[in-house]
Protein backbone atom coordinates (compact mmCIF):
# COMPACT_ATOMS: atom_id res chain seq x y z
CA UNK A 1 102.90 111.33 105.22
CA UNK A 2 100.06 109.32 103.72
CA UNK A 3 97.42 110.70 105.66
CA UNK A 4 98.50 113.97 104.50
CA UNK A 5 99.10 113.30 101.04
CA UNK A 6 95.35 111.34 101.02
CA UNK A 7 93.92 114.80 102.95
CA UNK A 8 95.48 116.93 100.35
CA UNK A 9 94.13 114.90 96.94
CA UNK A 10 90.77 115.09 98.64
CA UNK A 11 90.79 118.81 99.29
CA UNK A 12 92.25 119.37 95.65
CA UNK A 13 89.99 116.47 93.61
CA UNK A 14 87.04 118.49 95.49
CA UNK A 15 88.33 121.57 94.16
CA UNK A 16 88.40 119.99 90.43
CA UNK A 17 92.21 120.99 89.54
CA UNK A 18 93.59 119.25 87.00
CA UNK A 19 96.83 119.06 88.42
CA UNK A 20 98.27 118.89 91.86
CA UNK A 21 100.51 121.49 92.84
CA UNK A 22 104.19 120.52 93.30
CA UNK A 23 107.46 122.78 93.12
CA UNK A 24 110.31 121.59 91.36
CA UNK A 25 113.85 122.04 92.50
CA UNK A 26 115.22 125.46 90.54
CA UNK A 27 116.52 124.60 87.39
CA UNK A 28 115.23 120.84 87.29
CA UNK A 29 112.91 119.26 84.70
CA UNK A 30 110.31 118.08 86.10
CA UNK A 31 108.42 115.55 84.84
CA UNK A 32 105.05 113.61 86.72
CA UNK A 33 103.82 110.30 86.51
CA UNK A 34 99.74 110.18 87.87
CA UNK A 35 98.01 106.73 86.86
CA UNK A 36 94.96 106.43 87.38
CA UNK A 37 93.71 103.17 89.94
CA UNK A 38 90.13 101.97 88.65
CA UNK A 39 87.94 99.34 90.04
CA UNK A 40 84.38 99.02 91.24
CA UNK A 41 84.50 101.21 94.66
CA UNK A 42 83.31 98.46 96.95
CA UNK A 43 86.04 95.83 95.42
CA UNK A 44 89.65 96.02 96.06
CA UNK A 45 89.97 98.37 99.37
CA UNK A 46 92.56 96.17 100.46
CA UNK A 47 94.18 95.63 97.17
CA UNK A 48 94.37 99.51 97.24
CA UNK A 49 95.39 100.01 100.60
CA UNK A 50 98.60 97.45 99.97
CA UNK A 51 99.41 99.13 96.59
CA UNK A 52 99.94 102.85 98.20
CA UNK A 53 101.38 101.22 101.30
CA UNK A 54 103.68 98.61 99.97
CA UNK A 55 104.30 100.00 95.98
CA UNK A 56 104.11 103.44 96.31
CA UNK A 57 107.20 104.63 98.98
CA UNK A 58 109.21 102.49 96.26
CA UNK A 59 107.47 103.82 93.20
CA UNK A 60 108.24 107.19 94.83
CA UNK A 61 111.76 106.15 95.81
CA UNK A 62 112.80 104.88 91.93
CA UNK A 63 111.28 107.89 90.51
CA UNK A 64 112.27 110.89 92.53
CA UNK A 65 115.54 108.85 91.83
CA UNK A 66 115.46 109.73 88.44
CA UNK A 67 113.77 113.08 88.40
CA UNK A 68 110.23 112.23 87.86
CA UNK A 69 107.30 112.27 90.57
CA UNK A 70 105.07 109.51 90.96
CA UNK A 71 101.20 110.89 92.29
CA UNK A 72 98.86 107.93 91.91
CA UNK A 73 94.85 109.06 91.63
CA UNK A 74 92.58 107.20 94.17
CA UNK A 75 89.07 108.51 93.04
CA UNK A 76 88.12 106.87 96.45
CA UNK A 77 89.45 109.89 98.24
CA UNK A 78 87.87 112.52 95.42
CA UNK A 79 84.13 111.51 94.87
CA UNK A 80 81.35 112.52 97.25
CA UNK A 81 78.12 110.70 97.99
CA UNK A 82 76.29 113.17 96.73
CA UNK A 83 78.33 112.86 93.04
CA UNK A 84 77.79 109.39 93.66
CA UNK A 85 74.16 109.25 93.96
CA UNK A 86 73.70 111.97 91.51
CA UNK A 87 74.88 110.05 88.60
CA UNK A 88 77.78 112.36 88.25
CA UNK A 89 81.11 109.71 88.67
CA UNK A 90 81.61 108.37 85.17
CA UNK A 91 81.58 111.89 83.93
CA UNK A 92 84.20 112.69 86.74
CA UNK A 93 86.25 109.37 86.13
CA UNK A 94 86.33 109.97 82.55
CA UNK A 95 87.46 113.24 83.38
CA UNK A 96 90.51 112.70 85.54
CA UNK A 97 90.99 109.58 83.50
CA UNK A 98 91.75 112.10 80.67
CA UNK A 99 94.22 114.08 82.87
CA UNK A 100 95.93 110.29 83.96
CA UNK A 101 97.10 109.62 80.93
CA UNK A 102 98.79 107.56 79.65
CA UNK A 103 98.92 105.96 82.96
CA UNK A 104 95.99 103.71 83.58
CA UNK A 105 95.66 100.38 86.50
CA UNK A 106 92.89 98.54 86.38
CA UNK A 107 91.66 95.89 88.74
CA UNK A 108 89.11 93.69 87.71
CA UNK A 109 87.29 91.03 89.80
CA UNK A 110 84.60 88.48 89.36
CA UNK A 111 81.59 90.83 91.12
């Protein structure tokens, strides 16, 4: 399911939405949890790798549990070299930053 779920925020963070589809169960309030994971983009590949392969099934788990869905945002999987060379990623983290919140994770290092 991961690869799929990592194939689909690509395909959709590519496309710009602001939100990724999802369809509710009839008659069920829905309500989404997306933080945003930041850190430099050659740092913390494996810190990110454990968190959606350890924490998220879980996170998942406890929130579908209580009606909420949990989609973290990975802007490894969203920006393209060419936004990268171009200058173009603040403006684009910024940007999805503004759709994350409140929900924000950091990772800072010593680089």
């Amino acid at each position: 399911w991961a690869y799929k779920l990592e194939e689909d925020l690509k395909s959709k963070l590519r496309k710009r939405k602001k939100t990724i589809p999802w369809v509710p169960i009839k008659g069920k309030k829905v309500t989404t949890i997306r933080p945003f994971l930041s850190s430099t983009f050659r740092d913390f590949n494996e810190e990110r790798n454990r968190f959606f392969k350890n924490s998220c099934p879980k996170l998942e788990k406890i929130c579908a549990g209580r009606g909420v869905q949990f989609v973290p945002l990975d802007l490894r999987w969203g920006v393209t070299q060419e936004e990268s060379s171009s200058g173009e990623v603040i403006r684009l983290c910024n940007e999805e930053i503004d759709n994350c919140r409140p929900y924000f994770v950091c990772s800072l290092g010593f680089r």
